[in-house]
N, C-alpha and C. Protein backbone atom coordinates (compact mmCIF):
# COMPACT_ATOMS: atom_id res chain seq x y z
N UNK A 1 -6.48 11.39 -1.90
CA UNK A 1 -7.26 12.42 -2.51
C UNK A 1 -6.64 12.86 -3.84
N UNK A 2 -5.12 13.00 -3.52
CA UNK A 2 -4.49 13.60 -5.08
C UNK A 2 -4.91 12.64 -5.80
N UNK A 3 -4.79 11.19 -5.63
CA UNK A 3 -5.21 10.10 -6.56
C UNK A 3 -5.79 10.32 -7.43
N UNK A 4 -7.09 10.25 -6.23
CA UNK A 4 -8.31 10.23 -6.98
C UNK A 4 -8.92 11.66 -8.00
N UNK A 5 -8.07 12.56 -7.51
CA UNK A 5 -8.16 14.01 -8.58
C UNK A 5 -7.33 13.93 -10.06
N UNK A 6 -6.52 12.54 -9.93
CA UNK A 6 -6.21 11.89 -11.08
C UNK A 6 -4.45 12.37 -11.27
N UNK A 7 -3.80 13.05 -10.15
CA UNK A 7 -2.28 13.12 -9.83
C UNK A 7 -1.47 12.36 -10.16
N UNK A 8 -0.46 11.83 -10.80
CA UNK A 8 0.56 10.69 -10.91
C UNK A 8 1.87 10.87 -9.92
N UNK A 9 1.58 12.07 -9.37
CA UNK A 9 3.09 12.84 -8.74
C UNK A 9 2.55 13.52 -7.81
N UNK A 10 3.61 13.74 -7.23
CA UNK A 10 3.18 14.97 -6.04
C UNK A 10 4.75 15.67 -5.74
N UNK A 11 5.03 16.79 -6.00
CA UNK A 11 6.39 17.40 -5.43
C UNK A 11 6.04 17.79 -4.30
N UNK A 12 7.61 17.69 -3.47
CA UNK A 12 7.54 18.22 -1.75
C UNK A 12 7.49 19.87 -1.80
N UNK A 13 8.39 20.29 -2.30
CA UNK A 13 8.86 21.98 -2.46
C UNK A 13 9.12 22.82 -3.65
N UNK A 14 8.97 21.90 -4.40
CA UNK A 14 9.60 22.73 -5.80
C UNK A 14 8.63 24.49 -5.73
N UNK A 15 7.42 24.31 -5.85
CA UNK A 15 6.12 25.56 -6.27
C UNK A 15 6.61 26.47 -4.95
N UNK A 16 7.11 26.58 -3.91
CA UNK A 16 7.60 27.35 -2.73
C UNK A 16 8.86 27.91 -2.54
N UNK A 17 9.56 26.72 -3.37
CA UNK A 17 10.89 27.46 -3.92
C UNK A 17 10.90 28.29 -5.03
N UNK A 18 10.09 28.10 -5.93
CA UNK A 18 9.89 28.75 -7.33
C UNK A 18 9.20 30.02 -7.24
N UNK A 19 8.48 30.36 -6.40
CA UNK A 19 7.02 31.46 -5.89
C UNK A 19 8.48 32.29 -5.23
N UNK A 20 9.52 32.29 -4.47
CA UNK A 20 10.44 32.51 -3.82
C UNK A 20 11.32 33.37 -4.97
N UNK A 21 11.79 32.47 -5.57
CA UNK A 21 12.61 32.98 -6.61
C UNK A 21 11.97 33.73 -7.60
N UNK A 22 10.72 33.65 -8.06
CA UNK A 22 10.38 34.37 -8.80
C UNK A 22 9.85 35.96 -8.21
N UNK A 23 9.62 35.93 -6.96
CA UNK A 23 9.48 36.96 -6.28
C UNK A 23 10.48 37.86 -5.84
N UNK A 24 12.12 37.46 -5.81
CA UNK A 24 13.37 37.76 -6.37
C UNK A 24 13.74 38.47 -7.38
N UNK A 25 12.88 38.01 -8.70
CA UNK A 25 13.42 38.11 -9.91
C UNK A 25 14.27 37.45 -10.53
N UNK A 26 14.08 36.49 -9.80
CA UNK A 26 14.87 35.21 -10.79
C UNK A 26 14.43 34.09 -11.94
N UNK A 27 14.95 33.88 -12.85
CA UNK A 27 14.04 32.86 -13.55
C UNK A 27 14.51 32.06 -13.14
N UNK A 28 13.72 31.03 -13.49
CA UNK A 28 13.37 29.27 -12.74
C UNK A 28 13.22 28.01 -13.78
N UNK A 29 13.59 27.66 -13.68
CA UNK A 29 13.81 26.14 -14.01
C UNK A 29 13.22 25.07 -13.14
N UNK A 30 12.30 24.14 -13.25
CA UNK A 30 11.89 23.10 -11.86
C UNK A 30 12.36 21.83 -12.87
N UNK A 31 12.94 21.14 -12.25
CA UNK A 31 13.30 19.61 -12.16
C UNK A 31 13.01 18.83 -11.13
N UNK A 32 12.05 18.04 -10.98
CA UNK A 32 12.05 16.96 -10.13
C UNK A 32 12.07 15.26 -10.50
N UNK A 33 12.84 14.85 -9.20
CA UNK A 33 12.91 13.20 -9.70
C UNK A 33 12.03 12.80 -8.80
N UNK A 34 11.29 11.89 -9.14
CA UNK A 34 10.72 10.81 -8.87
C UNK A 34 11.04 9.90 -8.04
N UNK A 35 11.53 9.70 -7.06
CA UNK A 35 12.15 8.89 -5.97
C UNK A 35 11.89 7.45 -5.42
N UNK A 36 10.48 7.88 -4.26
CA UNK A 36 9.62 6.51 -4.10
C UNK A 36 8.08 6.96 -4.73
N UNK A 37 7.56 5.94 -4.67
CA UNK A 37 6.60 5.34 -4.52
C UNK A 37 5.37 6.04 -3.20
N UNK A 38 4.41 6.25 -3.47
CA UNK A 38 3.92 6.55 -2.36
C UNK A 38 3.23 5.81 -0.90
N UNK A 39 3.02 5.38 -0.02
CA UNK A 39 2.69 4.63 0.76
C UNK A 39 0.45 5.23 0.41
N UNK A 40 0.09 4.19 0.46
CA UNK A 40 -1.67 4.71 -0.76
C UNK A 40 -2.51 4.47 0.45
N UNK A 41 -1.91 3.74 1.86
CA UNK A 41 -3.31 3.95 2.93
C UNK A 41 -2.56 3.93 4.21
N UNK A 42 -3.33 4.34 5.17
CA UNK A 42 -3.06 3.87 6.73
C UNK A 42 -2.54 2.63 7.03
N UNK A 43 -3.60 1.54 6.29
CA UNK A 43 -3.50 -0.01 6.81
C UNK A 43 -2.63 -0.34 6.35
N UNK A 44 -1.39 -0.04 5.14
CA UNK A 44 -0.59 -0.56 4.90
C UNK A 44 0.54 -1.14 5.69
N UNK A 45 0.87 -1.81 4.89
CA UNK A 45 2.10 -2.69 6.21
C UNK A 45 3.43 -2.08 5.47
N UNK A 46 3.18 -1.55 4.39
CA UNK A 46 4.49 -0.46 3.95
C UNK A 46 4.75 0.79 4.32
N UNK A 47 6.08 0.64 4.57
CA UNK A 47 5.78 2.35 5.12
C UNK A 47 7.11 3.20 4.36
N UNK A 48 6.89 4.49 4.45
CA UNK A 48 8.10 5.43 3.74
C UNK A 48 9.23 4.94 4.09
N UNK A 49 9.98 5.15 3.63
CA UNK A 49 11.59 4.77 3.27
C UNK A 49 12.62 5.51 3.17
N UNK A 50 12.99 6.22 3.89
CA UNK A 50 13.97 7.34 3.50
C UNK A 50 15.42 6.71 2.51
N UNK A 51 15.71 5.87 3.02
CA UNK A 51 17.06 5.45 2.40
C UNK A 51 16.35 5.15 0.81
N UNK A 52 15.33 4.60 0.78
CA UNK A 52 14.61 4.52 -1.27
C UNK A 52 15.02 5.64 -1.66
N UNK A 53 14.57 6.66 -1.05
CA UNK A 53 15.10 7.96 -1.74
C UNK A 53 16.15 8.40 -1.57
N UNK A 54 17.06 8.65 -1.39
CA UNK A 54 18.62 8.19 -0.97
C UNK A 54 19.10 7.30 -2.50
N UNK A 55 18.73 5.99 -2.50
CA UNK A 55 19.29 5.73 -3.46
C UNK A 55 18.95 5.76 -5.06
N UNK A 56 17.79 6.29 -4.63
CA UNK A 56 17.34 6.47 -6.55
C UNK A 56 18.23 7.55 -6.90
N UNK A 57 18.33 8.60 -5.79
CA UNK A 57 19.48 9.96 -5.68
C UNK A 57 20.61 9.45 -6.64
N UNK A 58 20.83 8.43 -5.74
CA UNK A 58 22.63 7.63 -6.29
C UNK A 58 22.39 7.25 -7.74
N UNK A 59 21.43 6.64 -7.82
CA UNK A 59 21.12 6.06 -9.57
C UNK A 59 21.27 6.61 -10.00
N UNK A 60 20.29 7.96 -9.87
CA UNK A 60 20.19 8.50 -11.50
C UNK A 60 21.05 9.99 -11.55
N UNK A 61 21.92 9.72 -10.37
CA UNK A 61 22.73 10.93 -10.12
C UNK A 61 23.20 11.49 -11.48
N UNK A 62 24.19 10.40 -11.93
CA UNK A 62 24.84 10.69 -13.79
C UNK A 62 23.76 11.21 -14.61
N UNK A 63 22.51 10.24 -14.97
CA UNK A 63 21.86 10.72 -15.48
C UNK A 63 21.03 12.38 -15.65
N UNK A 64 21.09 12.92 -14.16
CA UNK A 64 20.28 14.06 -14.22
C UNK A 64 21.57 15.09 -14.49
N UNK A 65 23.21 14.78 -13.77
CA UNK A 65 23.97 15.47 -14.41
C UNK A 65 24.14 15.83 -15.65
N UNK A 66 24.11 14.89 -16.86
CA UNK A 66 24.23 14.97 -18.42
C UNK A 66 23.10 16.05 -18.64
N UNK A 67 22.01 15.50 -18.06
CA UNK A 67 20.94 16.12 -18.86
C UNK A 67 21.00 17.78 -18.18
N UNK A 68 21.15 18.19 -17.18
CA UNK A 68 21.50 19.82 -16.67
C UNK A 68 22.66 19.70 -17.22
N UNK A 69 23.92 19.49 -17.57
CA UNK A 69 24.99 19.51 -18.27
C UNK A 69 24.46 20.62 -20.01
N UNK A 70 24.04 19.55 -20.31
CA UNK A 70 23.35 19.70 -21.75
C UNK A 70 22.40 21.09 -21.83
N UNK A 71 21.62 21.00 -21.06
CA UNK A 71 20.86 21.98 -20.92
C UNK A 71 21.25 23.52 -20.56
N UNK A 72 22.41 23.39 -19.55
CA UNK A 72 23.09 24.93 -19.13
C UNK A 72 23.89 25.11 -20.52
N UNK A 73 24.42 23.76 -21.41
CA UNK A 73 25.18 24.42 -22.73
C UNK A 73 24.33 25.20 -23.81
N UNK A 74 23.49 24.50 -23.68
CA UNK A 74 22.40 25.05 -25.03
C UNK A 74 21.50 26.20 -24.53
N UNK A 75 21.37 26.92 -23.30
CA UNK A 75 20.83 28.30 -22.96
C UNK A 75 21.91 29.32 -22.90
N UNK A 76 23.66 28.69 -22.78
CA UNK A 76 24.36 29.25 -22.68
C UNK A 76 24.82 29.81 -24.47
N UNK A 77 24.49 28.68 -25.12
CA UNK A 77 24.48 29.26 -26.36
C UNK A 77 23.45 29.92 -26.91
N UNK A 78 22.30 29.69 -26.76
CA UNK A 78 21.20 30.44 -27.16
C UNK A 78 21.15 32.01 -26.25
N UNK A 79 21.96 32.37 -25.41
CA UNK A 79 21.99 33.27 -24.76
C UNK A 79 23.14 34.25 -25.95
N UNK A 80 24.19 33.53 -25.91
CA UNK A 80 25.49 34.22 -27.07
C UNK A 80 24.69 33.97 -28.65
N UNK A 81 23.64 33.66 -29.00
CA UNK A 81 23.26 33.62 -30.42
C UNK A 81 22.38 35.23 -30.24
N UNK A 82 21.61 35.67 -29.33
CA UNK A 82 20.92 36.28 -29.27
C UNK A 82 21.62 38.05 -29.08
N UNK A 83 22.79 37.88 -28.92
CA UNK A 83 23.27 38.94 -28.92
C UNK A 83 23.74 40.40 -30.12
């Protein structure tokens, strides 16, 4: 159905965690990775994979570090410019 409403993605929790925190008073940030692939019917002879997601985890572990790395520096400075 998401498909066909023209979806490329689907997050598990991010909007429930975020509705949460913002009801806190916290600001929010959402990042999500992309993991697997989705399984697209019943009849398939593929099925979910937990360990796929598991290791895309491992892949792009470095990668999503640098980039939140980078990102907590430059709000951390734009936080001390604003003062």
């Amino acid at each position: 159905m998401l498909h066909k409403l023209g979806a490329d993605a689907v997050g598990m929790s991010t909007v429930h965690e975020v509705i949460v925190a913002r009801h806190a008073g916290m600001r929010c940030f959402a990042l999500s990775l992309i993991s697997n692939q989705a399984v697209m019917d019943y009849d398939s002879q593929k099925k979910a994979n937990h360990e796929e997601v598991l290791e895309t985890g491992r892949q792009r572990a470095g990668q999503l570090e640098k980039l939140v790395t980078i990102m907590v520096e430059r709000l951390e400075h734009n936080n001390n410019d604003s003062s």
